[in-house]
C-alpha atoms as a PDB file:
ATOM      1  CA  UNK A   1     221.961  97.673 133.431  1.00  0.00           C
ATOM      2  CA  UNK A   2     218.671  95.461 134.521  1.00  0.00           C
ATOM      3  CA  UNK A   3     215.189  96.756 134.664  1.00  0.00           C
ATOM      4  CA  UNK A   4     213.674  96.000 137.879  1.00  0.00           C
ATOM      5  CA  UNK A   5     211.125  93.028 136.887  1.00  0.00           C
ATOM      6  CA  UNK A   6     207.273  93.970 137.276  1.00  0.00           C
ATOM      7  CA  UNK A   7     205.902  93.381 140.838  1.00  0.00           C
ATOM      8  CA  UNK A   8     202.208  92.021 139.172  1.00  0.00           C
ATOM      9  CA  UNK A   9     200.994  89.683 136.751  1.00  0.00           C
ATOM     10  CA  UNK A  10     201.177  90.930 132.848  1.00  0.00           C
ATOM     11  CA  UNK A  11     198.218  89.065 131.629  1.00  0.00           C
ATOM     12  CA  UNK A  12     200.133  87.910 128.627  1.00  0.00           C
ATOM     13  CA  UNK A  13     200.208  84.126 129.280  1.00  0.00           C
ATOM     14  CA  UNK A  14     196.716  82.280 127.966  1.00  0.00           C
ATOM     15  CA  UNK A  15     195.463  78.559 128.866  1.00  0.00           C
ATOM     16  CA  UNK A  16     192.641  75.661 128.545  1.00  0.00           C
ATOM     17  CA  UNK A  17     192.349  74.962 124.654  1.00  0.00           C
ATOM     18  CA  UNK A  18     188.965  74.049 123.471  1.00  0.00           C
ATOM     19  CA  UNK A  19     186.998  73.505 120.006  1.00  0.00           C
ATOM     20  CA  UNK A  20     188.583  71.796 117.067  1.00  0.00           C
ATOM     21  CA  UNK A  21     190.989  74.404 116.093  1.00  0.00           C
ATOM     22  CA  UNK A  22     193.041  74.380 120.296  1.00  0.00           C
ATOM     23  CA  UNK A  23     191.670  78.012 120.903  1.00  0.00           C
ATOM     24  CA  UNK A  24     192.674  79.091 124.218  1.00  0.00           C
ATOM     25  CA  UNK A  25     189.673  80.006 126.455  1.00  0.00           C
ATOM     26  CA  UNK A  26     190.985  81.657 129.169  1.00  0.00           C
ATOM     27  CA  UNK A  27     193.823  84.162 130.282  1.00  0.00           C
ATOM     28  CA  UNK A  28     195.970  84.921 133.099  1.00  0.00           C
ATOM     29  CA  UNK A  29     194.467  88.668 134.220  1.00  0.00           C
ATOM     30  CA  UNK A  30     197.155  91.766 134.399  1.00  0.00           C
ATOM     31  CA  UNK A  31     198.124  93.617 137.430  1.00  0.00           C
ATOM     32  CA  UNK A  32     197.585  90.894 140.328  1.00  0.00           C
ATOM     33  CA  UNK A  33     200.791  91.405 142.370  1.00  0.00           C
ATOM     34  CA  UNK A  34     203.050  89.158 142.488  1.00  0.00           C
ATOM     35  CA  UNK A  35     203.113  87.867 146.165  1.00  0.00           C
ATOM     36  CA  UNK A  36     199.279  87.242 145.736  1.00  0.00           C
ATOM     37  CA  UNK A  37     199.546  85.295 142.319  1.00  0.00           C
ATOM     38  CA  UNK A  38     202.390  83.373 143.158  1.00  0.00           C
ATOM     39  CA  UNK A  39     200.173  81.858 146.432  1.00  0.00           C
ATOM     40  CA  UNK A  40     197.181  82.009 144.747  1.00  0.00           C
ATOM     41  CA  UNK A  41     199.404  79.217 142.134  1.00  0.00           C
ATOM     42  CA  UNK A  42     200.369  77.654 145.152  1.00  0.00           C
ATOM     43  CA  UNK A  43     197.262  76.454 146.231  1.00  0.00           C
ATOM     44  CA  UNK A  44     196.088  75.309 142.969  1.00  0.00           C
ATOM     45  CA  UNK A  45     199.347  73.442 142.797  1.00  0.00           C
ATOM     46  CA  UNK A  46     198.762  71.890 145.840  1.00  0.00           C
ATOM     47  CA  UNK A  47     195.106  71.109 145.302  1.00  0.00           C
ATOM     48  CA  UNK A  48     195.836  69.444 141.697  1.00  0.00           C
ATOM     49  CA  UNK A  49     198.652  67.442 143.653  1.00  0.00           C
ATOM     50  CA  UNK A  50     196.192  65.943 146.232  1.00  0.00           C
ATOM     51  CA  UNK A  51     193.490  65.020 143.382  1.00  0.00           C
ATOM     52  CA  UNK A  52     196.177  63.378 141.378  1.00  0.00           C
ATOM     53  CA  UNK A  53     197.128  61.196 144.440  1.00  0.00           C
ATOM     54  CA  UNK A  54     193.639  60.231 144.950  1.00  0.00           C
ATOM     55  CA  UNK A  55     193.200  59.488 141.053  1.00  0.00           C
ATOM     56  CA  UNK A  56     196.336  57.113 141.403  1.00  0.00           C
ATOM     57  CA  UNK A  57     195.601  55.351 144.495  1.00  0.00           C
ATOM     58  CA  UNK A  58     191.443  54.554 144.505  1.00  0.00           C
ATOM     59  CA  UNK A  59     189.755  52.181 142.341  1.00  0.00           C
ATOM     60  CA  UNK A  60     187.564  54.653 141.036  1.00  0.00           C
ATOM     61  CA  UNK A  61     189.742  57.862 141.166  1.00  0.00           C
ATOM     62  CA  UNK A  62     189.808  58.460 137.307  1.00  0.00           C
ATOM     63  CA  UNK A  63     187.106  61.555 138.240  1.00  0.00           C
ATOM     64  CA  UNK A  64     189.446  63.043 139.922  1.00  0.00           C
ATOM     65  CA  UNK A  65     192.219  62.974 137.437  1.00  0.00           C
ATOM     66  CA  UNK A  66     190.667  66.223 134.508  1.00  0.00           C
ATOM     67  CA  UNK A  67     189.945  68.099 137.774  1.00  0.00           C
ATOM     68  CA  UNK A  68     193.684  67.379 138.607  1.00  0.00           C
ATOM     69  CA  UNK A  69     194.808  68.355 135.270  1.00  0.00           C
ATOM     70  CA  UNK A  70     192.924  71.657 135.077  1.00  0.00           C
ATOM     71  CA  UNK A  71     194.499  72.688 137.961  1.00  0.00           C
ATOM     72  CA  UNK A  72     197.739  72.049 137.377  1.00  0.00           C
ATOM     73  CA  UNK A  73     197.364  74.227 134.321  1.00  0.00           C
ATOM     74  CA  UNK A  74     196.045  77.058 135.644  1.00  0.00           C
ATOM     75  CA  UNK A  75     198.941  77.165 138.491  1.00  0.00           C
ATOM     76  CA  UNK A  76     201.248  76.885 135.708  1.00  0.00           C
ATOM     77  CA  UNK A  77     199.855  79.592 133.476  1.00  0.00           C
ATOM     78  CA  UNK A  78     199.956  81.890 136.583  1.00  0.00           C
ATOM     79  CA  UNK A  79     204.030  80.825 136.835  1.00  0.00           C
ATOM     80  CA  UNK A  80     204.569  81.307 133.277  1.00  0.00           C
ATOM     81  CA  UNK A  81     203.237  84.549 132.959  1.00  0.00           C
ATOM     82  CA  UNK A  82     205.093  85.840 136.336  1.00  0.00           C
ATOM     83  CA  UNK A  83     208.172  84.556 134.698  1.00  0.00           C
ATOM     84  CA  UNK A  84     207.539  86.349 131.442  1.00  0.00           C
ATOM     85  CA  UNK A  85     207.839  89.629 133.301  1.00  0.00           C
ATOM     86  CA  UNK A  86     210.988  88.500 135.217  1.00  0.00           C
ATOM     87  CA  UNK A  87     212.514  87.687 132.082  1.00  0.00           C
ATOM     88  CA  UNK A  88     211.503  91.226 130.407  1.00  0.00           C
ATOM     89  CA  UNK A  89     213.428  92.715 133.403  1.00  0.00           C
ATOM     90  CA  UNK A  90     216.255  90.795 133.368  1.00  0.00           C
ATOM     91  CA  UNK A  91     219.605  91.710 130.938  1.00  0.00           C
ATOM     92  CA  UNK A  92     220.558  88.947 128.484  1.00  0.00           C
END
């Protein structure tokens, strides 16, 4: 038997190291439903997609490439931690 997965974010999944020791600065935040964090990723997936573009294809376009990579890992931190709770749901 399967528990149903949770319908929100857990807030379990942390991101953006910093200082000499990789400390993680920032965290996912619990109880954002699902629907809502999943676009929310979406659009900072997207957004990170059309910086990266513009780092690869202008001359000077290396600005846009940390901006790029920040937001590529906060989409992903929002995935990961939605997947977390599908996977604490799910029978193995």
């Amino acid at each position: 038997m399967t528990n149903p997965p949770p319908n929100k974010t857990l807030g379990v999944i942390t991101f953006s190291q910093c200082g000499s020791q990789g400390r993680e600065l920032f965290r996912v935040n619990p109880g954002v439903p699902i629907l809502e964090a999943m676009e929310h990723a979406s659009l900072l997936l997207y957004c990170a997609k059309a910086l990266s573009l513009d780092a690869a294809l202008e001359s000077d376009g290396e600005r846009y490439a940390w901006a790029s990579h920040y937001l590529g890992e906060m989409g992903k931190a929002v995935i990961d931690d939605l997947t977390q709770g599908m996977l604490r749901g799910a029978s193995v």
